[in-house]
C-alpha atoms as a PDB file:
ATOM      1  CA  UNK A   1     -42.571  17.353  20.622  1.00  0.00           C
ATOM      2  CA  UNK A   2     -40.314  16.571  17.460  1.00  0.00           C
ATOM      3  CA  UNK A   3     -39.465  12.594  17.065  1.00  0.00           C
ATOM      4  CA  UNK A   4     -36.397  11.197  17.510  1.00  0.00           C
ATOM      5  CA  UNK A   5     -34.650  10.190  14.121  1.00  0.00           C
ATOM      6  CA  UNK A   6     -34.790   6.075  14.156  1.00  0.00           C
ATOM      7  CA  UNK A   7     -31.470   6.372  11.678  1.00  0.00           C
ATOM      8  CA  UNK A   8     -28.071   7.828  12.434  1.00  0.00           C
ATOM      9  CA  UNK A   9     -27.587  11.235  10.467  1.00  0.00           C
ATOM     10  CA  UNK A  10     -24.138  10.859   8.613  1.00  0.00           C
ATOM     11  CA  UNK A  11     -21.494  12.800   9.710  1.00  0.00           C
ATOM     12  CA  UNK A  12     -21.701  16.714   8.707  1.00  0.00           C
ATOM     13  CA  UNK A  13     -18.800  19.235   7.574  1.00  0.00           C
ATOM     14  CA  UNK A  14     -18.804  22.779   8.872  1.00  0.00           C
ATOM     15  CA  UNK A  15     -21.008  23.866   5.358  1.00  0.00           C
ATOM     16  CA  UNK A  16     -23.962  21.520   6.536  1.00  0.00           C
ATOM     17  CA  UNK A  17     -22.474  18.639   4.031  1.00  0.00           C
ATOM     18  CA  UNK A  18     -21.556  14.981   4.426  1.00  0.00           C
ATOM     19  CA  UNK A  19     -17.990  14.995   5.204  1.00  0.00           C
ATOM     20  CA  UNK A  20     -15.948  12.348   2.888  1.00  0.00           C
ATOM     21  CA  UNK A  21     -14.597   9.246   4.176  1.00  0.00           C
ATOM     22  CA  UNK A  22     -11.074   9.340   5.235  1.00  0.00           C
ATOM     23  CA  UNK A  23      -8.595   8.169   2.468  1.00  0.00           C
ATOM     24  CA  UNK A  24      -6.939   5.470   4.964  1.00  0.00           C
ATOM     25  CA  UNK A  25      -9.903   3.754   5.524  1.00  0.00           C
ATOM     26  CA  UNK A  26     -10.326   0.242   3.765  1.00  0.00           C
ATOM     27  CA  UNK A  27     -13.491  -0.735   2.752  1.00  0.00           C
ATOM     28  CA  UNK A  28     -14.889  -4.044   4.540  1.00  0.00           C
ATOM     29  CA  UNK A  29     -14.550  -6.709   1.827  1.00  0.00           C
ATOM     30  CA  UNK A  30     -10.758  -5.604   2.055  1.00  0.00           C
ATOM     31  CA  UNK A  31     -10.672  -6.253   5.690  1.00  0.00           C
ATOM     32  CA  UNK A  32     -11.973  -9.749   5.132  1.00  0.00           C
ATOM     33  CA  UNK A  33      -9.474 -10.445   2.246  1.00  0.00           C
ATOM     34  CA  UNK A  34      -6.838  -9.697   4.517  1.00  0.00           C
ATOM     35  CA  UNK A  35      -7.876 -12.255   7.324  1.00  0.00           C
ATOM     36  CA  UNK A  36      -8.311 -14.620   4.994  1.00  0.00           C
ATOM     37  CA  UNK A  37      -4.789 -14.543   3.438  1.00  0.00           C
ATOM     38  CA  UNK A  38      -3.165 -14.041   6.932  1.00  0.00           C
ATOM     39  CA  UNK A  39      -5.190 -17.169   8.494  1.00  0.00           C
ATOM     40  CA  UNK A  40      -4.112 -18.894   5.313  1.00  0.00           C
ATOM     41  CA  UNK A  41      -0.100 -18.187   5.363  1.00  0.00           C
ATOM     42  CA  UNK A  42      -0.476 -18.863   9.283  1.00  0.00           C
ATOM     43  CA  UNK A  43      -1.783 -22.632   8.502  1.00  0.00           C
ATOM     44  CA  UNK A  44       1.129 -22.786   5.806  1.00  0.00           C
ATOM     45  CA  UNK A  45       3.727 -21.601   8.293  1.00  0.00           C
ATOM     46  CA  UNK A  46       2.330 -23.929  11.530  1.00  0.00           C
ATOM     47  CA  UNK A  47       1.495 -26.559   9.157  1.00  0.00           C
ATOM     48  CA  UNK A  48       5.452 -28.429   8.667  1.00  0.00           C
ATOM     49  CA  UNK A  49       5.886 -26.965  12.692  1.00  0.00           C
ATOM     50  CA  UNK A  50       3.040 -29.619  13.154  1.00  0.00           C
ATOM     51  CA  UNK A  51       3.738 -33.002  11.265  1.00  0.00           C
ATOM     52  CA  UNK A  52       7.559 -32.181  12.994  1.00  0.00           C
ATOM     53  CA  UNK A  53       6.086 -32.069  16.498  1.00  0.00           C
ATOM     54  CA  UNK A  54       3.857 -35.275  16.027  1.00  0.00           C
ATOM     55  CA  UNK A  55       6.084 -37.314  14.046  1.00  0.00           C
ATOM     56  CA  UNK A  56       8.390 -36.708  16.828  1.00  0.00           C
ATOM     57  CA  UNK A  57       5.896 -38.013  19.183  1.00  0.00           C
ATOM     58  CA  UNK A  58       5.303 -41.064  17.319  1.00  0.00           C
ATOM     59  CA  UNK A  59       6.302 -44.589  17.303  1.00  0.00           C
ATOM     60  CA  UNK A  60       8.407 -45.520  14.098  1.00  0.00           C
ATOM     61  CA  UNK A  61       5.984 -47.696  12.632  1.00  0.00           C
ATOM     62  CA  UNK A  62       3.375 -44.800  13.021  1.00  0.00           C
ATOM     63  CA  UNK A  63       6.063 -42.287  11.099  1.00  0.00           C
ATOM     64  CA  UNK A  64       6.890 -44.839   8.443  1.00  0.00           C
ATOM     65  CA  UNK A  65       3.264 -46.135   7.890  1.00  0.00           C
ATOM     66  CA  UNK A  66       0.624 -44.429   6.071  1.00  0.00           C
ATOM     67  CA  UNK A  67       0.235 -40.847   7.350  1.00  0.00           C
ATOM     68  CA  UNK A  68      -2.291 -39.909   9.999  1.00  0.00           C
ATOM     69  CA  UNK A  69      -2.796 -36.692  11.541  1.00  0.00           C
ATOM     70  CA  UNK A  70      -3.061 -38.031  15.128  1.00  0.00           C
ATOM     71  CA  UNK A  71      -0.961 -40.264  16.234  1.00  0.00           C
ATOM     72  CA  UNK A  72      -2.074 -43.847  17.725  1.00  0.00           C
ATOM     73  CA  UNK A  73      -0.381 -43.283  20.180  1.00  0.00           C
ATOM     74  CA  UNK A  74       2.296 -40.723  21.454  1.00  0.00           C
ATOM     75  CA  UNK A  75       5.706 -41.455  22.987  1.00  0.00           C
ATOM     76  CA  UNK A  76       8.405 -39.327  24.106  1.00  0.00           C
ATOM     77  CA  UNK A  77      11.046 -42.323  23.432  1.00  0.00           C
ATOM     78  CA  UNK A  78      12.638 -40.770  19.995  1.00  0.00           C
ATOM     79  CA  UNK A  79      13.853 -37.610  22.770  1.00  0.00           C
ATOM     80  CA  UNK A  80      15.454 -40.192  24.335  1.00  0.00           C
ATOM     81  CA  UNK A  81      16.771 -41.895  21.807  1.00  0.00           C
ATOM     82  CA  UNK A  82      18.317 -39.421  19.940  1.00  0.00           C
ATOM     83  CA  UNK A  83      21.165 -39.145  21.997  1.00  0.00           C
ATOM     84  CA  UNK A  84      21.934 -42.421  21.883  1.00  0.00           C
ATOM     85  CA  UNK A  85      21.615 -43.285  18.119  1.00  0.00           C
ATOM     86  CA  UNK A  86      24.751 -41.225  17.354  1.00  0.00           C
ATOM     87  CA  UNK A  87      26.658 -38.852  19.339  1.00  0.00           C
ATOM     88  CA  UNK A  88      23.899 -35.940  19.408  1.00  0.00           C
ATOM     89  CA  UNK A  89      25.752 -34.648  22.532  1.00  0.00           C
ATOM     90  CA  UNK A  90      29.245 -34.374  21.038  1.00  0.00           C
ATOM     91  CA  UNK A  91      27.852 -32.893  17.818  1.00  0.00           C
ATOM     92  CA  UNK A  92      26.054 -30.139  19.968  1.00  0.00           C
ATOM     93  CA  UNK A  93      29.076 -29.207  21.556  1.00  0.00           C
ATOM     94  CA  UNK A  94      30.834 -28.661  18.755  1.00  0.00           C
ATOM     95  CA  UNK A  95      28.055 -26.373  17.411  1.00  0.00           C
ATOM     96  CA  UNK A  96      28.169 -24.343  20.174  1.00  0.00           C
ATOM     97  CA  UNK A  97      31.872 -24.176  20.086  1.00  0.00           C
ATOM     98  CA  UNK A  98      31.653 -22.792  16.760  1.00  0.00           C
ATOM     99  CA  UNK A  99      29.044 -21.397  16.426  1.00  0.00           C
ATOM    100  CA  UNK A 100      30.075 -18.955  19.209  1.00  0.00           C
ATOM    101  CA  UNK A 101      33.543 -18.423  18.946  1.00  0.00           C
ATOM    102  CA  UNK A 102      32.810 -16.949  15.089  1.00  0.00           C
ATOM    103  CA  UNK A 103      30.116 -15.318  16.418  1.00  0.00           C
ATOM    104  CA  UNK A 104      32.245 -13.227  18.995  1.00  0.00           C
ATOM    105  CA  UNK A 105      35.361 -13.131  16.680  1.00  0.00           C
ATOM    106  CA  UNK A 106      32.997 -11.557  13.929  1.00  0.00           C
ATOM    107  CA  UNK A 107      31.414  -8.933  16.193  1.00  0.00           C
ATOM    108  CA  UNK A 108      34.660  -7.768  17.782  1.00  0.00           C
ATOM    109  CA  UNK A 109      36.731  -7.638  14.278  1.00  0.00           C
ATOM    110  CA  UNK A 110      33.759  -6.338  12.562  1.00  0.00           C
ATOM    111  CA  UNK A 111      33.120  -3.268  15.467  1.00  0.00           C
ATOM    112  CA  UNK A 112      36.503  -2.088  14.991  1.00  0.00           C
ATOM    113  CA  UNK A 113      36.953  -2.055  11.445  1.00  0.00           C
ATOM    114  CA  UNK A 114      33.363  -0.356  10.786  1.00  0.00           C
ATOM    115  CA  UNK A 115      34.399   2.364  13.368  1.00  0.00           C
ATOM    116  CA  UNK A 116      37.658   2.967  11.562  1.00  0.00           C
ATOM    117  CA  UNK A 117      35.680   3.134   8.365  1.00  0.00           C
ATOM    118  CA  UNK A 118      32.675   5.276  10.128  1.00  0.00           C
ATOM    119  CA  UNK A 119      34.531   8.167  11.699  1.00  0.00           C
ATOM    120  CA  UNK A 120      38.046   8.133   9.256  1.00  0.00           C
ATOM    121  CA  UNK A 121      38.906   9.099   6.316  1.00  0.00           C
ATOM    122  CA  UNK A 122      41.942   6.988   4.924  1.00  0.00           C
ATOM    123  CA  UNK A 123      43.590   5.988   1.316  1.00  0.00           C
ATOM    124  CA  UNK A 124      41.498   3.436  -0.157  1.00  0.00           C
ATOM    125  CA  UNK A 125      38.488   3.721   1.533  1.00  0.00           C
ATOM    126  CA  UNK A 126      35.944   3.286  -0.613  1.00  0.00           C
ATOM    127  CA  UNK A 127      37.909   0.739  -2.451  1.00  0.00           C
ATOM    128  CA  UNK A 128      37.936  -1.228   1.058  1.00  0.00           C
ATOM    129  CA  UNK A 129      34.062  -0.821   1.244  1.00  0.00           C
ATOM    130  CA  UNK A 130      33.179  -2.240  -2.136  1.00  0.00           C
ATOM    131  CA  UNK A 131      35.509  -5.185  -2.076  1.00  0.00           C
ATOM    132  CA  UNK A 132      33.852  -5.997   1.581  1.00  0.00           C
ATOM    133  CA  UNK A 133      30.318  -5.593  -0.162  1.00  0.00           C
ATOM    134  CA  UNK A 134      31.652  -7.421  -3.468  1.00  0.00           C
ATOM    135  CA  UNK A 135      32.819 -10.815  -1.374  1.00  0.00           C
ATOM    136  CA  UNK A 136      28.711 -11.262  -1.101  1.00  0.00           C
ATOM    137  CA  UNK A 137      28.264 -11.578  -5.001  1.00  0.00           C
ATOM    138  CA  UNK A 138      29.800 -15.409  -4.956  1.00  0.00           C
ATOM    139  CA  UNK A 139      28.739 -18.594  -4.255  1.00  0.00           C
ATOM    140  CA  UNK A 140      29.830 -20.212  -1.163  1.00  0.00           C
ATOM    141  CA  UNK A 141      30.657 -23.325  -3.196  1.00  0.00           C
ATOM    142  CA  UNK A 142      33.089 -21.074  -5.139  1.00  0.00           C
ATOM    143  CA  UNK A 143      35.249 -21.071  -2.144  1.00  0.00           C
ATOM    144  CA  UNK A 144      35.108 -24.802  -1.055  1.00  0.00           C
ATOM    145  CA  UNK A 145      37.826 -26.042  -3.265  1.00  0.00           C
ATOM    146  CA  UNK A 146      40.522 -23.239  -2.834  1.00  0.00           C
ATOM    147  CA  UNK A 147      40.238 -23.047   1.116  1.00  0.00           C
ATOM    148  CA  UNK A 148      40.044 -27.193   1.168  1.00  0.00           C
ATOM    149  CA  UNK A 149      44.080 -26.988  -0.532  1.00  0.00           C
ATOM    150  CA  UNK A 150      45.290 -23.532   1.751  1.00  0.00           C
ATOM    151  CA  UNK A 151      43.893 -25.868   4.890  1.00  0.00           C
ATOM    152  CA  UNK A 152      45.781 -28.777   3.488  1.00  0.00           C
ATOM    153  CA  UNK A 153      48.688 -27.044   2.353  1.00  0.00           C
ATOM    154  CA  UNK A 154      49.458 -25.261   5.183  1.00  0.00           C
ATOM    155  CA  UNK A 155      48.996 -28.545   7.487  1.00  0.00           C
ATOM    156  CA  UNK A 156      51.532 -30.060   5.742  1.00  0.00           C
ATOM    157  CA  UNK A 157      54.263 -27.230   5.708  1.00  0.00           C
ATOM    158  CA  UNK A 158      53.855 -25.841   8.950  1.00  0.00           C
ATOM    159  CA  UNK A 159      51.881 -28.640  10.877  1.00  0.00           C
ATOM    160  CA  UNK A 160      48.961 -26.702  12.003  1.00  0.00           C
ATOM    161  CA  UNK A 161      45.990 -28.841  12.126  1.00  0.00           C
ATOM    162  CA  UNK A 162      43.220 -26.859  10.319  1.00  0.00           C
ATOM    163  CA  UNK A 163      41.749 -29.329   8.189  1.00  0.00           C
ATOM    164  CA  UNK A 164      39.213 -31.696  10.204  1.00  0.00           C
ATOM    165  CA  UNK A 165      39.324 -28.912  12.808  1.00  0.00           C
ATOM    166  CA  UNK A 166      37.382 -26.779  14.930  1.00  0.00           C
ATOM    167  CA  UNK A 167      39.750 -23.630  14.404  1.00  0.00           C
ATOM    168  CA  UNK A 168      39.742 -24.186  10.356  1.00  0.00           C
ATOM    169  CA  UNK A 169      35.873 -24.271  10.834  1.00  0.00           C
ATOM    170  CA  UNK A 170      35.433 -21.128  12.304  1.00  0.00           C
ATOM    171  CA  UNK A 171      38.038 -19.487  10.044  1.00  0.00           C
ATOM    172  CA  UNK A 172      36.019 -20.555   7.112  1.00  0.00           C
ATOM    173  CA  UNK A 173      32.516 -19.288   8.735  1.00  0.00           C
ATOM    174  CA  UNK A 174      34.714 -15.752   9.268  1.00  0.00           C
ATOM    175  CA  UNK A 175      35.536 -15.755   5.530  1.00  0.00           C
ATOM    176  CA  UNK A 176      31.198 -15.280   5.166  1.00  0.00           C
ATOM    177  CA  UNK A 177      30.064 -13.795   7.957  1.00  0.00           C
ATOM    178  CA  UNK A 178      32.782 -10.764   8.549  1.00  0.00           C
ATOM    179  CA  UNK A 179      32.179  -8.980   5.301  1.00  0.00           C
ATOM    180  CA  UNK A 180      28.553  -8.466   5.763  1.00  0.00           C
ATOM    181  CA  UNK A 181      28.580  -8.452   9.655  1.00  0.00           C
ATOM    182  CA  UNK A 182      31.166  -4.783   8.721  1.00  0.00           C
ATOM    183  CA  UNK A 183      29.071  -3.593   5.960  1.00  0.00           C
ATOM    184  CA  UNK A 184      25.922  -3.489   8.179  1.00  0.00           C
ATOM    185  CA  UNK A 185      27.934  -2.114  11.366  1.00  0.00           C
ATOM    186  CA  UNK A 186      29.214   0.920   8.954  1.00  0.00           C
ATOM    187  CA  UNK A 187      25.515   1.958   8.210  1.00  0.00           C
ATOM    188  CA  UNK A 188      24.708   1.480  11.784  1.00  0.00           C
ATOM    189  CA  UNK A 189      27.589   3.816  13.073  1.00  0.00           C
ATOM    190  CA  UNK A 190      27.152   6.307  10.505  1.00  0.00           C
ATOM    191  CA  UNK A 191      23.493   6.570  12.379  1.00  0.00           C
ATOM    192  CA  UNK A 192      25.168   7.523  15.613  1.00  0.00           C
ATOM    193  CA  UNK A 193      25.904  11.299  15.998  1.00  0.00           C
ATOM    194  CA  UNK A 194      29.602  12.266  15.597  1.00  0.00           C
ATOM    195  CA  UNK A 195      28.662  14.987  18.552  1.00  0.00           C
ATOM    196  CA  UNK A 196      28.896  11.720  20.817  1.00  0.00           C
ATOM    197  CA  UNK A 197      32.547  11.488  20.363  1.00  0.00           C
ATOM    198  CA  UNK A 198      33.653  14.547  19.853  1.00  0.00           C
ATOM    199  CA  UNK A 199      32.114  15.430  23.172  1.00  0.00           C
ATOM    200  CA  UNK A 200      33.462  11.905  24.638  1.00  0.00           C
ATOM    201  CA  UNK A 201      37.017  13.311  23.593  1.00  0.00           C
ATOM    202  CA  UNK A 202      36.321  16.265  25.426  1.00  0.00           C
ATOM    203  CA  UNK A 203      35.924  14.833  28.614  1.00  0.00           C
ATOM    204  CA  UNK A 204      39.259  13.049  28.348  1.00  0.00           C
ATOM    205  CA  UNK A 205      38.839   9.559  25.910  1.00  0.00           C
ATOM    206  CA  UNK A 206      40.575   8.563  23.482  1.00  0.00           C
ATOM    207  CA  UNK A 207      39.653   7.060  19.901  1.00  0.00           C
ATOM    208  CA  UNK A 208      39.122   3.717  22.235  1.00  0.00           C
ATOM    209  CA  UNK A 209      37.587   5.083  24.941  1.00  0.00           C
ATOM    210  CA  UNK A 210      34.741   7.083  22.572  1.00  0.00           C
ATOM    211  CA  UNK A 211      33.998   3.671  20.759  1.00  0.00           C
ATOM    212  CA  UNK A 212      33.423   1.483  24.008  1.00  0.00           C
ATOM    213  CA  UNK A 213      31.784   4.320  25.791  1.00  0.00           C
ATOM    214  CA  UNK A 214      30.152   6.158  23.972  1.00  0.00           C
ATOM    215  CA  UNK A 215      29.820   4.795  20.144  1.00  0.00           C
ATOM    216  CA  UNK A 216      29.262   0.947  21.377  1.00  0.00           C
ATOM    217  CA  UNK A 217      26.227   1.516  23.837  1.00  0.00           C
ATOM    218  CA  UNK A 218      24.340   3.159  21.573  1.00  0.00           C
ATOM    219  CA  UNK A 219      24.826   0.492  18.995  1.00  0.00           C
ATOM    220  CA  UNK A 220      24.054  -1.786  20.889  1.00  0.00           C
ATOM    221  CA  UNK A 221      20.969  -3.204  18.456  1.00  0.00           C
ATOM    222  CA  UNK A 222      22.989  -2.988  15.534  1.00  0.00           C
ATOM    223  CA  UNK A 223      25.438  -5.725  17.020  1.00  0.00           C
ATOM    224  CA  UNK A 224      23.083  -7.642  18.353  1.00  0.00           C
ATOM    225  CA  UNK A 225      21.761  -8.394  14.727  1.00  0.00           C
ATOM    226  CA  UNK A 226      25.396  -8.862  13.846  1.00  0.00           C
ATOM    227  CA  UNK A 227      25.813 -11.553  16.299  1.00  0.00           C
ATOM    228  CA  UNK A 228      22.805 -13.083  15.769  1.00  0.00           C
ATOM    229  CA  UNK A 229      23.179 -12.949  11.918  1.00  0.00           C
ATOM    230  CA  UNK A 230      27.232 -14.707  12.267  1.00  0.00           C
ATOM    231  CA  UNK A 231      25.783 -17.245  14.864  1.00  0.00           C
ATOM    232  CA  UNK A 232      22.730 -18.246  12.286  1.00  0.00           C
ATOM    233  CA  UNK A 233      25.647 -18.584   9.412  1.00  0.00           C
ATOM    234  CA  UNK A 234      27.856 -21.003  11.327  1.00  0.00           C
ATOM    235  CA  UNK A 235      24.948 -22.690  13.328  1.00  0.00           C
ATOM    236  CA  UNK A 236      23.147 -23.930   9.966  1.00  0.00           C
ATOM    237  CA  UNK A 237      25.289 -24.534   7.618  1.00  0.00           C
ATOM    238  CA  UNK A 238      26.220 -27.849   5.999  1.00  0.00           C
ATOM    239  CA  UNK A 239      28.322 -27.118   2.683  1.00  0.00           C
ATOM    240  CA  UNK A 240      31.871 -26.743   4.591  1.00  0.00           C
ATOM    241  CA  UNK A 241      30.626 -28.326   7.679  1.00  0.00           C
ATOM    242  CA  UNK A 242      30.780 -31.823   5.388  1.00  0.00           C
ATOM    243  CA  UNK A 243      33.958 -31.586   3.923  1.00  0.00           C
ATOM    244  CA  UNK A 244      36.097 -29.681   6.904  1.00  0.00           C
ATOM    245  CA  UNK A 245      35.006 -31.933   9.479  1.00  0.00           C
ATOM    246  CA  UNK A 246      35.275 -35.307  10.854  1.00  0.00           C
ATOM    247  CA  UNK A 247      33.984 -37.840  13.334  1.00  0.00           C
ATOM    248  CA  UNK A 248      35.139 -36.183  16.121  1.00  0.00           C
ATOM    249  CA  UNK A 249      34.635 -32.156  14.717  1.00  0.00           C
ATOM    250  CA  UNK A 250      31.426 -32.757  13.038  1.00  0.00           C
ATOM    251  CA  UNK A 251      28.736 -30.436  14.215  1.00  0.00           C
ATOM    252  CA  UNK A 252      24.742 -30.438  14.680  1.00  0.00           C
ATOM    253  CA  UNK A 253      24.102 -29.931  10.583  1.00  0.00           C
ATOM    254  CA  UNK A 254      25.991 -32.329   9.409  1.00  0.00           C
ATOM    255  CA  UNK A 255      25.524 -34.580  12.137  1.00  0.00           C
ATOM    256  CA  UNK A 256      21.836 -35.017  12.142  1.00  0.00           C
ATOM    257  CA  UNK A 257      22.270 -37.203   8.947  1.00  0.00           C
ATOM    258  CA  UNK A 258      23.497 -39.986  11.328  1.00  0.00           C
ATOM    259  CA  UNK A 259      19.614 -41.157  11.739  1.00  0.00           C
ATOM    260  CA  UNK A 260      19.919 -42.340   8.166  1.00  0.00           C
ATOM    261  CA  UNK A 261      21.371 -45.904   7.966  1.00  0.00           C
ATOM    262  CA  UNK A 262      21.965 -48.187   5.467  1.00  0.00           C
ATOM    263  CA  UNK A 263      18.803 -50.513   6.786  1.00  0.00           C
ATOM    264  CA  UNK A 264      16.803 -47.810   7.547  1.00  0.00           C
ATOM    265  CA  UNK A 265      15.624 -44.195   8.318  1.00  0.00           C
ATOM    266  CA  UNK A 266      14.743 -43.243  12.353  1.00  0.00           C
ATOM    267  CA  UNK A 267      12.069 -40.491  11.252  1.00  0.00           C
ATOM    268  CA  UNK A 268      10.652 -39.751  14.544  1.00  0.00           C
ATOM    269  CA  UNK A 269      14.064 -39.281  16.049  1.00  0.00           C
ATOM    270  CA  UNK A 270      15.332 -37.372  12.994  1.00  0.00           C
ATOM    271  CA  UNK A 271      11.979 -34.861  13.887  1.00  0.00           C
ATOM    272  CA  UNK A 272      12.951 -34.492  17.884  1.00  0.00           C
ATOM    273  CA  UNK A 273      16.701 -34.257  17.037  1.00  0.00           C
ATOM    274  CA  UNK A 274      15.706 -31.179  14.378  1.00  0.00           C
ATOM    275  CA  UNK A 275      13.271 -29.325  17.703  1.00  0.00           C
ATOM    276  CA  UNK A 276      16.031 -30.213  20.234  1.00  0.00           C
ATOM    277  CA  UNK A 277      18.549 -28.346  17.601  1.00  0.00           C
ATOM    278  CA  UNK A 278      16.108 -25.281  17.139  1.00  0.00           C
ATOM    279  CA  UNK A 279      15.932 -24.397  21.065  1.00  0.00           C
ATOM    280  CA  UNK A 280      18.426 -22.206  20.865  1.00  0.00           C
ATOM    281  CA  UNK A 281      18.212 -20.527  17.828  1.00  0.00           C
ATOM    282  CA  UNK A 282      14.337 -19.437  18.643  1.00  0.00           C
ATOM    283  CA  UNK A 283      15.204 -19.042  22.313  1.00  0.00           C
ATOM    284  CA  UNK A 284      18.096 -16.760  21.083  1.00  0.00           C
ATOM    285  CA  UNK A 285      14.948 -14.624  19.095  1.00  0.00           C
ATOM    286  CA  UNK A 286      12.241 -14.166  21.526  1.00  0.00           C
ATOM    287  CA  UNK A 287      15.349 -13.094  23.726  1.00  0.00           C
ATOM    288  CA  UNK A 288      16.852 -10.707  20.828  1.00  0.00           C
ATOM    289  CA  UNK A 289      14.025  -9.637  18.888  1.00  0.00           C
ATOM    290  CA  UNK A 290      13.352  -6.060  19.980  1.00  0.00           C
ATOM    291  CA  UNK A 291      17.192  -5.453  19.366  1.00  0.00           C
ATOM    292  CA  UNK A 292      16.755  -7.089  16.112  1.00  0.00           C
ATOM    293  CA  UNK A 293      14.257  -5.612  14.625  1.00  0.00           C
ATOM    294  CA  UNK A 294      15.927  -2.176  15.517  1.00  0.00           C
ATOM    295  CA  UNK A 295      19.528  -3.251  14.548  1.00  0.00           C
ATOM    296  CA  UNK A 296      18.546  -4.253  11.021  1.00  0.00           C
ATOM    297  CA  UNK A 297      16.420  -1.553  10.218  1.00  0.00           C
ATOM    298  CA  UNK A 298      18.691   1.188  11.321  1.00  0.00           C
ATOM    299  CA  UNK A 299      21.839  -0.367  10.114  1.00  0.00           C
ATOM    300  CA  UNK A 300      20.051  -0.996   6.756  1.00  0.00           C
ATOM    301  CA  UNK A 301      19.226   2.811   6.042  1.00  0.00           C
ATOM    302  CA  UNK A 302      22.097   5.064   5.422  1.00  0.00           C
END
């Protein structure tokens, strides 16, 4: 009766000889590296998320004493606060207002002008393309100054409020958000298969019919990540927000610096105002993210 082996033969080729490990696989002190480094850059990450979400919880004497990683005891009185201490409500508003009317405005000028671009060839084409790309090389400061007279100047000869106003807000956020939100819809309809219009036109479209039936549905991740990329530019931003607005146009950005008075700085409330103002912007991710993650990659690739 022959004994059975007590160790595990290695793995034999056809020839009788050890077969070589695979090139892919990672040897174990590699695996362990890895966890290490991702468990570390997850506490870095979760880390701020944390003092933010128990500051917020705390009393201000707790937030403005010496620091302690539990609080003494929790509260949910800065949520309520915060709408009280200035007019959180009103600046919200006013965020959304903007926020979403350049959003849509961006998305619907930048669709048609990439699909012009995408599928015709006209004089000054690529001249069009690299002064859209070029607008991304300058500051936004650069711009503060010259749009802060136009705004002015035309208010004064024609009367048009745009200064200290929602409209000249979202005009400005266009001015950022269009060029790239047309540049990245170009490389995104390029992707899409010219025999999708061509056969759209042979069932009886026209030029508009093929783009919102044919060339739009199947682009639908690439706009997504448009939208979501012009909403994130006007929902964040401070630089124009704090010289176009005023009392009663200021948004969520600019607002938020209310907490701090003269006598002193509401810390815990300034924490629950900042979570209350991130609900949408993460709700608007977990919703988006598939279409995302697709939009950005495909319209990135030419």
């Amino acid at each position: 009766m022959s004994e059975t082996p007590t160790m595990s033969k290695a793995v034999q080729g056809p020839l009788g000889k050890p077969m070589p490990k695979s090139p892919l696989s990672r040897p174990r002190s590699f695996l362990w590296s890895r966890r290490i480094f991702l468990t570390l850059l997850t506490g870095f990450v979760l880390l701020p998320v944390y003092v933010m979400v128990s500051s917020s919880l705390k009393p201000l004497a707790d937030v403005t004493g010496e620091f302690r990683w539990l609080p003494s005891e929790l509260t949910i009185r800065p949520y309520i606060d915060i709408w009280s201490t200035i007019p959180l409500a009103r600046y919200f508003v006013n965020s959304l207002i903007v926020a979403g009317a350049a959003t849509v405005c961006s998305v619907v000028i930048a669709v048609f002008a990439a699909y012009g671009v995408s599928r015709y060839e006209f004089r000054g084409k690529r001249v069009f393309m690299v002064t859209v790309l070029s607008t991304q090389m300058f500051p936004g400061i650069l711009f503060l100054l010259p749009l802060f007279l136009l705004y002015v100047n035309i208010g004064n000869a024609t009367g048009i409020a745009l200064f200290g106003s929602r409209g000249g807000l979202i005009l400005t956020y266009l001015t950022f958000s269009l060029p790239f939100s047309i540049w990245m819809l170009i490389g995104y309809f390029d992707s899409v298969p010219r025999d999708l219009d061509e056969a759209a036109l042979v069932d009886g479209c026209g030029p508009l019919g093929a783009l919102f039936r044919v060339v739009v549905p199947a682009a639908v991740p690439g706009i997504v990540a448009v939208a979501v990329y012009a909403f994130m530019t006007a929902w964040g931003e401070v630089l124009f927000a704090s010289v176009m607005t005023n009392d009663t146009t200021r948004t969520l950005a600019v607002g938020l610096q209310g907490y701090s008075t003269l006598y002193n700085v509401y810390w815990n409330q300034i924490m629950a105002a900042s979570l209350v103002v991130s609900v949408p912007v993460v709700a608007g991710f977990l919703l988006l993210q598939r279409y995302l993650v697709a939009g950005l990659t495909a319209g990135a690739v030419k």
